[in-house]
N, C-alpha and C. Protein backbone atom coordinates (compact mmCIF):
# COMPACT_ATOMS: atom_id res chain seq x y z
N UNK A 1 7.34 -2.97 14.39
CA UNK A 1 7.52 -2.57 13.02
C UNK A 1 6.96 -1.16 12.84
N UNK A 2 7.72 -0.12 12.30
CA UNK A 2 6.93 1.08 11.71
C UNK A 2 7.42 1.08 10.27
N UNK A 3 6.10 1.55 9.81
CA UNK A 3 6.14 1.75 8.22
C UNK A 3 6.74 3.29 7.95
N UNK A 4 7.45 3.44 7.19
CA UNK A 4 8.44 4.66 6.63
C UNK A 4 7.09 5.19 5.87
N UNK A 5 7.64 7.04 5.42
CA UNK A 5 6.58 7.61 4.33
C UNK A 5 6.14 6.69 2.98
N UNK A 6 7.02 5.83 2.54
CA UNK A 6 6.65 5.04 1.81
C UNK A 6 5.99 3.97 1.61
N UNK A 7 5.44 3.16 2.46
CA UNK A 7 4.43 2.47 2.73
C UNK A 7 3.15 3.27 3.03
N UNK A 8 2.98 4.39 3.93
CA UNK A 8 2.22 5.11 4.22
C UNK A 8 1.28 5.96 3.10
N UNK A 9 2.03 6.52 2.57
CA UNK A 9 2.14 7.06 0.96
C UNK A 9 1.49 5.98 -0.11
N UNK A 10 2.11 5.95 -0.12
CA UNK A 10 1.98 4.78 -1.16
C UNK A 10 0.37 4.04 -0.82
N UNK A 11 0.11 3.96 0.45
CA UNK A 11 -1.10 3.08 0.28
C UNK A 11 -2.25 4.66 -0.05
N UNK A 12 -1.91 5.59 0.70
CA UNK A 12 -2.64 6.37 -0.21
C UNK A 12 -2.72 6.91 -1.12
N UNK A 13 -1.54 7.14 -1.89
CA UNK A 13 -2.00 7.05 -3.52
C UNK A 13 -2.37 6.07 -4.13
N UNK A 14 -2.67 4.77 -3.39
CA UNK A 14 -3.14 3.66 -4.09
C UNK A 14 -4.89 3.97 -3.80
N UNK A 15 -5.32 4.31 -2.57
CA UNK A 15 -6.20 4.89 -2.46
C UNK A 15 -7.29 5.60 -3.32
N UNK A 16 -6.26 6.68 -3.17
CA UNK A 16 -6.87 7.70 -4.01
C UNK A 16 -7.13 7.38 -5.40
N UNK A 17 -6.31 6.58 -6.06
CA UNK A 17 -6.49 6.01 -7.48
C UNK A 17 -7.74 5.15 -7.32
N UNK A 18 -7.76 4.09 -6.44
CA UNK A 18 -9.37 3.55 -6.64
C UNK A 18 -10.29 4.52 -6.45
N UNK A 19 -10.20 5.26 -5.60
CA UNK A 19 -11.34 5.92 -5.58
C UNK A 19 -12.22 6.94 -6.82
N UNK A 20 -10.79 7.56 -7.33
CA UNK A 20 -10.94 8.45 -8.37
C UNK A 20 -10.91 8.22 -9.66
N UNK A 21 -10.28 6.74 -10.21
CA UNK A 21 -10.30 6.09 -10.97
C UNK A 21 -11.91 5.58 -11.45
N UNK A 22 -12.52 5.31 -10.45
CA UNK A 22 -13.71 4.58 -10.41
C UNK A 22 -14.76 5.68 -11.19
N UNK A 23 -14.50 7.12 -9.88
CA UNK A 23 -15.12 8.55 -10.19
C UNK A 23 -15.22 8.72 -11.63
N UNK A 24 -14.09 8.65 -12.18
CA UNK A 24 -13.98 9.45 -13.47
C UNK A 24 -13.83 8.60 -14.64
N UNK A 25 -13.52 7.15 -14.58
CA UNK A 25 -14.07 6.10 -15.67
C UNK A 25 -12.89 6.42 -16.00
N UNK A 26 -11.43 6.63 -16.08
CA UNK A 26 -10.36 6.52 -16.43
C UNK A 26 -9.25 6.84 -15.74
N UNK A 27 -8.03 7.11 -16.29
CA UNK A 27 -7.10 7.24 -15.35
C UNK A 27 -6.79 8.51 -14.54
N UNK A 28 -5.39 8.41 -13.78
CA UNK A 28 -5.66 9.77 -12.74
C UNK A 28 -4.64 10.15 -13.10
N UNK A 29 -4.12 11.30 -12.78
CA UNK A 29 -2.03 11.95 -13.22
C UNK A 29 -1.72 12.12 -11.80
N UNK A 30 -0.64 12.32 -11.60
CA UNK A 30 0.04 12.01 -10.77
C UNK A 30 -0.61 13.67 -10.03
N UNK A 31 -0.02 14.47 -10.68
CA UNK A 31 -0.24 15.99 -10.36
C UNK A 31 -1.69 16.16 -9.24
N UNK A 32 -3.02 15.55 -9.52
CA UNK A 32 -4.07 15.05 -9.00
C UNK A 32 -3.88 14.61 -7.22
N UNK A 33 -3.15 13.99 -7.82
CA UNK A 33 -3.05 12.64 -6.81
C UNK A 33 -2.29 13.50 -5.62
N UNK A 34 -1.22 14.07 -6.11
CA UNK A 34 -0.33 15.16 -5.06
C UNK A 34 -0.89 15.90 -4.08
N UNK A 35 -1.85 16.49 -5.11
CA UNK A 35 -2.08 17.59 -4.87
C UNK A 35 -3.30 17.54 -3.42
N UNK A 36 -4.31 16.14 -3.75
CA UNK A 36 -4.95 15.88 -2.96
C UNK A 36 -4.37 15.35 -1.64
N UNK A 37 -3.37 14.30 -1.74
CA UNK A 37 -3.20 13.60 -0.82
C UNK A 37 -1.75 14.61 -0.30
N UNK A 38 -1.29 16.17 -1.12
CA UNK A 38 -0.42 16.29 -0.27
C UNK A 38 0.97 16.03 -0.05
N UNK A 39 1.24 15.11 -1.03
CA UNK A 39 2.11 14.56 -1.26
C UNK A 39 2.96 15.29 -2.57
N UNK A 40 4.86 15.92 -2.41
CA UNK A 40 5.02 15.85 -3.27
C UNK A 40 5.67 14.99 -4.94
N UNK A 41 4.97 15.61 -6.16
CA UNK A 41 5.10 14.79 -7.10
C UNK A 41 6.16 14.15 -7.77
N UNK A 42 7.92 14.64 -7.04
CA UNK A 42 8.69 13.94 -7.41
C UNK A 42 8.50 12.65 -6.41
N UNK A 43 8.52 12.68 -5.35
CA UNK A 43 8.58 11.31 -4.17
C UNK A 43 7.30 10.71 -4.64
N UNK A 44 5.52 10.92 -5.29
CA UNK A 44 4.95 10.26 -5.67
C UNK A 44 5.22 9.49 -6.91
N UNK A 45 6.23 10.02 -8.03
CA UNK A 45 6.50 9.37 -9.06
C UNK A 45 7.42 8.34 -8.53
N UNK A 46 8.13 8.49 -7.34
CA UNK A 46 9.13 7.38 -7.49
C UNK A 46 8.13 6.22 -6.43
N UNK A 47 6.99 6.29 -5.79
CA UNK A 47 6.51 5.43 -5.26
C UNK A 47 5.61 4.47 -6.68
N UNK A 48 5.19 5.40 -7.43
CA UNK A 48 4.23 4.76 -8.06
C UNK A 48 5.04 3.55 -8.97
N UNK A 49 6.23 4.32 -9.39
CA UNK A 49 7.25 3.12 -10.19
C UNK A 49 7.41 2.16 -9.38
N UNK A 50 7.68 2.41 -8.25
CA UNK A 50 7.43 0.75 -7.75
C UNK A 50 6.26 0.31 -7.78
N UNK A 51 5.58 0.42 -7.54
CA UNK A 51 3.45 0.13 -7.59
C UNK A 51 3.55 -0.58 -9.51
N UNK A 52 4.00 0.18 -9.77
CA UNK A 52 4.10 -0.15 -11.51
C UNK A 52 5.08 -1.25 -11.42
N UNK A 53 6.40 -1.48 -11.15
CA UNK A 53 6.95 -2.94 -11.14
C UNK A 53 6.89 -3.76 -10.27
N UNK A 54 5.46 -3.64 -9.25
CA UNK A 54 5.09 -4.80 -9.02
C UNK A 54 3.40 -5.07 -9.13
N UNK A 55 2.96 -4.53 -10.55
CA UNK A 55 2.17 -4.61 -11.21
C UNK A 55 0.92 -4.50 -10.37
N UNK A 56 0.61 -3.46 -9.57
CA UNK A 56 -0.19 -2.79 -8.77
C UNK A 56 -0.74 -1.73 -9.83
N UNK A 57 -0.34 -1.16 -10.81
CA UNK A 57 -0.64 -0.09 -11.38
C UNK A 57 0.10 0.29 -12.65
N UNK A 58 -1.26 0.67 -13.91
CA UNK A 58 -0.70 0.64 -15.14
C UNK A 58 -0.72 2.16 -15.62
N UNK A 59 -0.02 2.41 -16.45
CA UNK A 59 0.38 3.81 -17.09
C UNK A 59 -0.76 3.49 -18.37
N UNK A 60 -1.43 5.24 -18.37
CA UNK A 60 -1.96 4.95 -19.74
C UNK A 60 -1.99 6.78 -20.08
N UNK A 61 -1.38 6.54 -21.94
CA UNK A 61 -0.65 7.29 -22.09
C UNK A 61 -1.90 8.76 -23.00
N UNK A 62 -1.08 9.78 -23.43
CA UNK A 62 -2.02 10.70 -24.09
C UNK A 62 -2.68 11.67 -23.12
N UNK A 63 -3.63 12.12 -23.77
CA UNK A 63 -4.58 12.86 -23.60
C UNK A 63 -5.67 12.38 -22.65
N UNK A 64 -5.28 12.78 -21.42
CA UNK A 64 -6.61 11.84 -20.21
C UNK A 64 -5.85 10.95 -19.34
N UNK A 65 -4.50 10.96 -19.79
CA UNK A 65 -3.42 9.75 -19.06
C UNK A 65 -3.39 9.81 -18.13
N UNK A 66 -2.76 9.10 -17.52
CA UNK A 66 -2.37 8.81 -16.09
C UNK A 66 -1.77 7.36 -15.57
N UNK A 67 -2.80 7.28 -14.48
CA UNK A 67 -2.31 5.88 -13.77
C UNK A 67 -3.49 5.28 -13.26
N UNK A 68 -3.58 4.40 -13.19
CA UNK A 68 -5.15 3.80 -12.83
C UNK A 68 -4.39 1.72 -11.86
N UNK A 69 -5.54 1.21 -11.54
CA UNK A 69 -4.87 0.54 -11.05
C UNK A 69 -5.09 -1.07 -11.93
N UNK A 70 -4.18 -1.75 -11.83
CA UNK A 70 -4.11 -2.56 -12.53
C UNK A 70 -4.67 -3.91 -12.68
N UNK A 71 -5.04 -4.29 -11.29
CA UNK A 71 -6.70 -4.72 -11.17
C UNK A 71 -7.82 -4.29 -10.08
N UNK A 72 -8.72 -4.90 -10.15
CA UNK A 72 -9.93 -4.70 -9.34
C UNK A 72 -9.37 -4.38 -8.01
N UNK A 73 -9.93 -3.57 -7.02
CA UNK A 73 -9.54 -2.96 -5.85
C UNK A 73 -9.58 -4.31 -4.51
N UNK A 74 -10.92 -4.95 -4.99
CA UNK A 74 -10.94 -6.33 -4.46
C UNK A 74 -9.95 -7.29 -4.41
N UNK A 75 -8.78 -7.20 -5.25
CA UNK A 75 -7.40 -8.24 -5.69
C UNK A 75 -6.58 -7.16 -5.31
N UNK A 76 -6.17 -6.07 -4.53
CA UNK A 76 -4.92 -5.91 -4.45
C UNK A 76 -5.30 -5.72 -3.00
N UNK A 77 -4.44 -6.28 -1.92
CA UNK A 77 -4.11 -6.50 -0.56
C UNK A 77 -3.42 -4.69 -0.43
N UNK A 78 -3.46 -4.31 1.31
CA UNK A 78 -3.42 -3.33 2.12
C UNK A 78 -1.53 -4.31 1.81
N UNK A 79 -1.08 -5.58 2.05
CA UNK A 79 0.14 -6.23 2.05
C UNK A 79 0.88 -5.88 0.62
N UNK A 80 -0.03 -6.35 -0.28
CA UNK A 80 0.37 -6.21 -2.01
C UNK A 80 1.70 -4.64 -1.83
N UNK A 81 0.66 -3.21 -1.29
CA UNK A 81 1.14 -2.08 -1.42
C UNK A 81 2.13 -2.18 -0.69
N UNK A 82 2.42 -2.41 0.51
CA UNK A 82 3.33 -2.24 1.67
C UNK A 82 4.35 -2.73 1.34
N UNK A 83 4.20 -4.07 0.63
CA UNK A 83 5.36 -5.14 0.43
C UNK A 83 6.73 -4.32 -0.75
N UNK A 84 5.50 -4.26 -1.96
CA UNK A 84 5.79 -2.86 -2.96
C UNK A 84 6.41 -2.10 -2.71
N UNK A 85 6.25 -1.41 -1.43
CA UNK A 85 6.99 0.51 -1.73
C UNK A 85 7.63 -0.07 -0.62
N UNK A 86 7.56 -0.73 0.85
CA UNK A 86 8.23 -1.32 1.93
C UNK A 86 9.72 -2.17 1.70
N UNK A 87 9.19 -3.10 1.31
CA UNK A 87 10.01 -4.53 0.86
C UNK A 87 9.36 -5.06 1.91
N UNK A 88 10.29 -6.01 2.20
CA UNK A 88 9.60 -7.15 3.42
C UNK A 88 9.13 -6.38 4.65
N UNK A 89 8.15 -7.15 5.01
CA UNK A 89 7.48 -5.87 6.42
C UNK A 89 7.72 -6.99 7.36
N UNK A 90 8.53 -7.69 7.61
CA UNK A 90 8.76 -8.45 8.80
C UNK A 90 9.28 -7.36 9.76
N UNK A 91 8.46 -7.83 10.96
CA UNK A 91 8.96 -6.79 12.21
C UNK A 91 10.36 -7.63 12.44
N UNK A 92 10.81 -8.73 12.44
CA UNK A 92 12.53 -9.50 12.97
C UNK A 92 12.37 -10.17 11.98
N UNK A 93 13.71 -10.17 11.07
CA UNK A 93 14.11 -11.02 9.70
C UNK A 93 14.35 -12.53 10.74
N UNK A 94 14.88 -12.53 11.88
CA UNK A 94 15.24 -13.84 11.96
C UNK A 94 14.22 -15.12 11.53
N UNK A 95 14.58 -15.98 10.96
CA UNK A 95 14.16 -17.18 10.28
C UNK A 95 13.29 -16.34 8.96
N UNK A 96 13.14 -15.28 8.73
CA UNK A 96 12.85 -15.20 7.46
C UNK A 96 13.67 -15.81 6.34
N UNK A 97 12.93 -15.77 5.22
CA UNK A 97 13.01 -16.46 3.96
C UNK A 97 14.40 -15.55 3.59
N UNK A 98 15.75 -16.01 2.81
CA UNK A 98 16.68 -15.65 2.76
C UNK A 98 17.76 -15.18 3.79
N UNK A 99 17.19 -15.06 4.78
CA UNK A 99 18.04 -14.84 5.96
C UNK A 99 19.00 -16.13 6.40
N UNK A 100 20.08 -15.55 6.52
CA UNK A 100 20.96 -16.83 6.88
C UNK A 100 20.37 -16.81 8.41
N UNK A 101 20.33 -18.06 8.83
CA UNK A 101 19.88 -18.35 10.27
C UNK A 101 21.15 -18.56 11.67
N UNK A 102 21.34 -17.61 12.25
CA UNK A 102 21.98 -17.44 13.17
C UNK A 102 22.16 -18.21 14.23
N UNK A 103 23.49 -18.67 14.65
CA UNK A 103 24.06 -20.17 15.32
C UNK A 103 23.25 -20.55 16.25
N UNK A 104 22.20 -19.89 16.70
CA UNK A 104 21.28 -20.04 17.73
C UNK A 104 20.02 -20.89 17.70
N UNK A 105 19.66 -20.80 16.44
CA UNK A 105 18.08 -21.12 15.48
C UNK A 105 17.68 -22.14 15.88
N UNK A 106 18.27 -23.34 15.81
CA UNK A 106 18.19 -25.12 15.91
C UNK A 106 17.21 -24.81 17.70
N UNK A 107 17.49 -24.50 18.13
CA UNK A 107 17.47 -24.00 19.77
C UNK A 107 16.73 -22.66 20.08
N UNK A 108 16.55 -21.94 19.71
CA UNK A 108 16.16 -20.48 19.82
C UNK A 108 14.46 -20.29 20.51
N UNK A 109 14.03 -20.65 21.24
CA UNK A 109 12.50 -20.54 21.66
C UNK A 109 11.97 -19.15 21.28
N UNK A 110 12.34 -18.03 21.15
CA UNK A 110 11.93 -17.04 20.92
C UNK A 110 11.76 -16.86 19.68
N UNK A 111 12.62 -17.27 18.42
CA UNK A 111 11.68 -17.72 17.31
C UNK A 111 10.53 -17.76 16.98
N UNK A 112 9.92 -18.45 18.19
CA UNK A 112 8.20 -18.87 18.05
C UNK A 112 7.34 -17.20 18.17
N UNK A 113 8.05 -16.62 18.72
CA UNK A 113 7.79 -15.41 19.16
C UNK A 113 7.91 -14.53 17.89
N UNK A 114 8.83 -14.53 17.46
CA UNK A 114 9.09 -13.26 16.07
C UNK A 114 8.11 -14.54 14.45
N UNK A 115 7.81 -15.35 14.66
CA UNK A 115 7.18 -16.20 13.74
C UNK A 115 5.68 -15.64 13.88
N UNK A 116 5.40 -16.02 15.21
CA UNK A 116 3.97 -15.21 15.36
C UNK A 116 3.80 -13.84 15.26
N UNK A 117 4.56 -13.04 15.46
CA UNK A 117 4.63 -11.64 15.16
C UNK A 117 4.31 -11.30 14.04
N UNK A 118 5.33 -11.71 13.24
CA UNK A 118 5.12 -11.85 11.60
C UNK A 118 4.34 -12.17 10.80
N UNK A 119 4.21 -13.75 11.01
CA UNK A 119 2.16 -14.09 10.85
C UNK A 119 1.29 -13.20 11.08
N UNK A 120 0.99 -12.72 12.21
CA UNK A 120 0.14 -11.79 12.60
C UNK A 120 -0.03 -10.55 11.66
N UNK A 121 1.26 -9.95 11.38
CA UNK A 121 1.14 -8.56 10.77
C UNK A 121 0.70 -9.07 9.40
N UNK A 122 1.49 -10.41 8.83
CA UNK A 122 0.88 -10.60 7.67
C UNK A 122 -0.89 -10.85 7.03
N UNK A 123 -1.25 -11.57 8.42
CA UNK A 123 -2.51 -11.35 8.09
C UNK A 123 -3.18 -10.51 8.47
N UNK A 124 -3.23 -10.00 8.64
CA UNK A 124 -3.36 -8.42 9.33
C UNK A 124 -3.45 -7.44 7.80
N UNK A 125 -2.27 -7.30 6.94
CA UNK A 125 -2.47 -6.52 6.31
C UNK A 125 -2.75 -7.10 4.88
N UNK A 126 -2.42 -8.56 4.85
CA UNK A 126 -3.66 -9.28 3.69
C UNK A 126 -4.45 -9.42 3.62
N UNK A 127 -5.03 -9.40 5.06
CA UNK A 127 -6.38 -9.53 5.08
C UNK A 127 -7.62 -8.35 4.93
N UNK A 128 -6.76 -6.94 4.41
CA UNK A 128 -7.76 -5.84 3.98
C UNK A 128 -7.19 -5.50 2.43
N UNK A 129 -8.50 -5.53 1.82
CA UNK A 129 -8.35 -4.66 0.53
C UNK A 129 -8.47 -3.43 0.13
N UNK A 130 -7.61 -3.05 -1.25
CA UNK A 130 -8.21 -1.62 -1.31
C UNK A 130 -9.96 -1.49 -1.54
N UNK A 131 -10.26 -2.32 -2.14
CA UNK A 131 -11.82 -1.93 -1.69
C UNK A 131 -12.30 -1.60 -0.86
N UNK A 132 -12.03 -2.95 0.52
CA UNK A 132 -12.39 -2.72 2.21
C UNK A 132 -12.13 -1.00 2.09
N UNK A 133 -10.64 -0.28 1.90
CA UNK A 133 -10.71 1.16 2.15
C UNK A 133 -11.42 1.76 1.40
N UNK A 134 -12.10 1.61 0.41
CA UNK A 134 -12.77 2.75 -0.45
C UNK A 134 -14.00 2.56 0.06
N UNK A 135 -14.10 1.48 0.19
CA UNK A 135 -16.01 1.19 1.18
C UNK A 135 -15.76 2.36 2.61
N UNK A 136 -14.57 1.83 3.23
CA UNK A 136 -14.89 2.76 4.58
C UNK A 136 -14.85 4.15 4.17
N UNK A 137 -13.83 5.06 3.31
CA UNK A 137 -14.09 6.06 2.98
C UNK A 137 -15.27 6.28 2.46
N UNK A 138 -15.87 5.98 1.71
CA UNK A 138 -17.44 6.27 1.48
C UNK A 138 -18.34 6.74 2.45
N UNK A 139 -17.58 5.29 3.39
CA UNK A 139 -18.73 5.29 4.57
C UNK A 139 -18.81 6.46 5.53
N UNK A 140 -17.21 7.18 5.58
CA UNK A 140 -17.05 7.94 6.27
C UNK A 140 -17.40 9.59 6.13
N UNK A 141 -16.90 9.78 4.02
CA UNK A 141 -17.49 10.41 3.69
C UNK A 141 -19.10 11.04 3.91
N UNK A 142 -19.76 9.93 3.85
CA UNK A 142 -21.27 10.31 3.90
C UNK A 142 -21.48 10.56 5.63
N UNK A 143 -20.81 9.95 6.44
CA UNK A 143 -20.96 10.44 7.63
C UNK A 143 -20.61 11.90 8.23
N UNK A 144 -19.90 12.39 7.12
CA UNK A 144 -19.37 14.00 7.03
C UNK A 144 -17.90 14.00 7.79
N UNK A 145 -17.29 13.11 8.48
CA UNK A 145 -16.23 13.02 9.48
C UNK A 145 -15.03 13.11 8.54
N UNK A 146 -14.55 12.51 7.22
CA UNK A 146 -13.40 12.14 7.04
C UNK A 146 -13.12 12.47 5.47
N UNK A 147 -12.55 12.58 4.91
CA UNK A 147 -11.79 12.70 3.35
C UNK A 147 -10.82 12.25 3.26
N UNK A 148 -10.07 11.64 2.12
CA UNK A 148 -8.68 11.05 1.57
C UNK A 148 -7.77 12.52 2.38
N UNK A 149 -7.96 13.22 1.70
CA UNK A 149 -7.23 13.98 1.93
C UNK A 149 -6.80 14.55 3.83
N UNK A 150 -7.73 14.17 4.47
CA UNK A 150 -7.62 14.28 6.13
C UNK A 150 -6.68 13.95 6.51
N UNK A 151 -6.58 12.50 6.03
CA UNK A 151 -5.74 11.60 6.77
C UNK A 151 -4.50 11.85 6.24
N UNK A 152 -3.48 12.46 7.02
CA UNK A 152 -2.05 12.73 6.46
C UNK A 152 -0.97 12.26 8.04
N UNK A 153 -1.21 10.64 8.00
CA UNK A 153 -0.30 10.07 9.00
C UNK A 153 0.53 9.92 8.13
């Protein structure tokens, strides 16, 4: 499986919003967010609308507006984002959910193979939060090695 700029992206402007969100006791603008992570602000507006319809992240409007995230950094999964700006992150749809199952399936031993694959990545990327990342950036921060902004995989 490789993740496109949009999964990639996307988890760091999700990033950067906990982090800076937290900083500044309200929301962030997009313009911010670009500018740090690098990213430009038409392709960040169209990631965040997805982040926003799948209720990862709320708009708040006026003077100070922005985007902030829509709950605690602890409740949204490294998966939540990916799934969001990705769609399904199955490395092989076969026997996935909606997939018609191919004349082979009943029989197929390798199945077991793309099932565990899939499992794997899933817990894999449910099993970190955006918190887990804002803790390690901290951590890394104070170690002098790293910034949001470094990391531009």
């Amino acid at each position: 499986m490789k993740l496109s700029t949009k999964g990639r992206y996307g988890l760091r402007a999700m990033l950067d919003l906990a982090l800076n969100c937290e900083e500044s006791g309200g929301a962030v603008c997009i313009q911010s967010i670009a500018e740090r992570q690098n990213i430009s602000e038409s392709y960040l507006e169209q990631l965040v609308r997805k982040l926003r319809t799948a209720g990862l992240v709320t708009s708040v409007r006026g003077a100070g507006g922005g985007y902030q995230l829509a709950r605690p950094a602890k409740e949204i999964s490294v998966g939540d984002v990916l799934r969001a700006c990705e769609g399904n992150l199955e490395a092989v749809s076969c026997g996935a959910p909606g997939v018609a199952p191919c004349e082979q399936a009943e029989v197929c031993v390798t199945r077991l193979v793309w099932d565990k694959v899939n499992n794997a990545i899933e817990g894999a990327v449910d099993g970190i939060t955006l918190e887990d990342l804002v803790d390690e950036s901290r951590r890394k921060n104070t170690e002098g090695t790293m910034n949001t902004r470094e990391c531009v995989n």
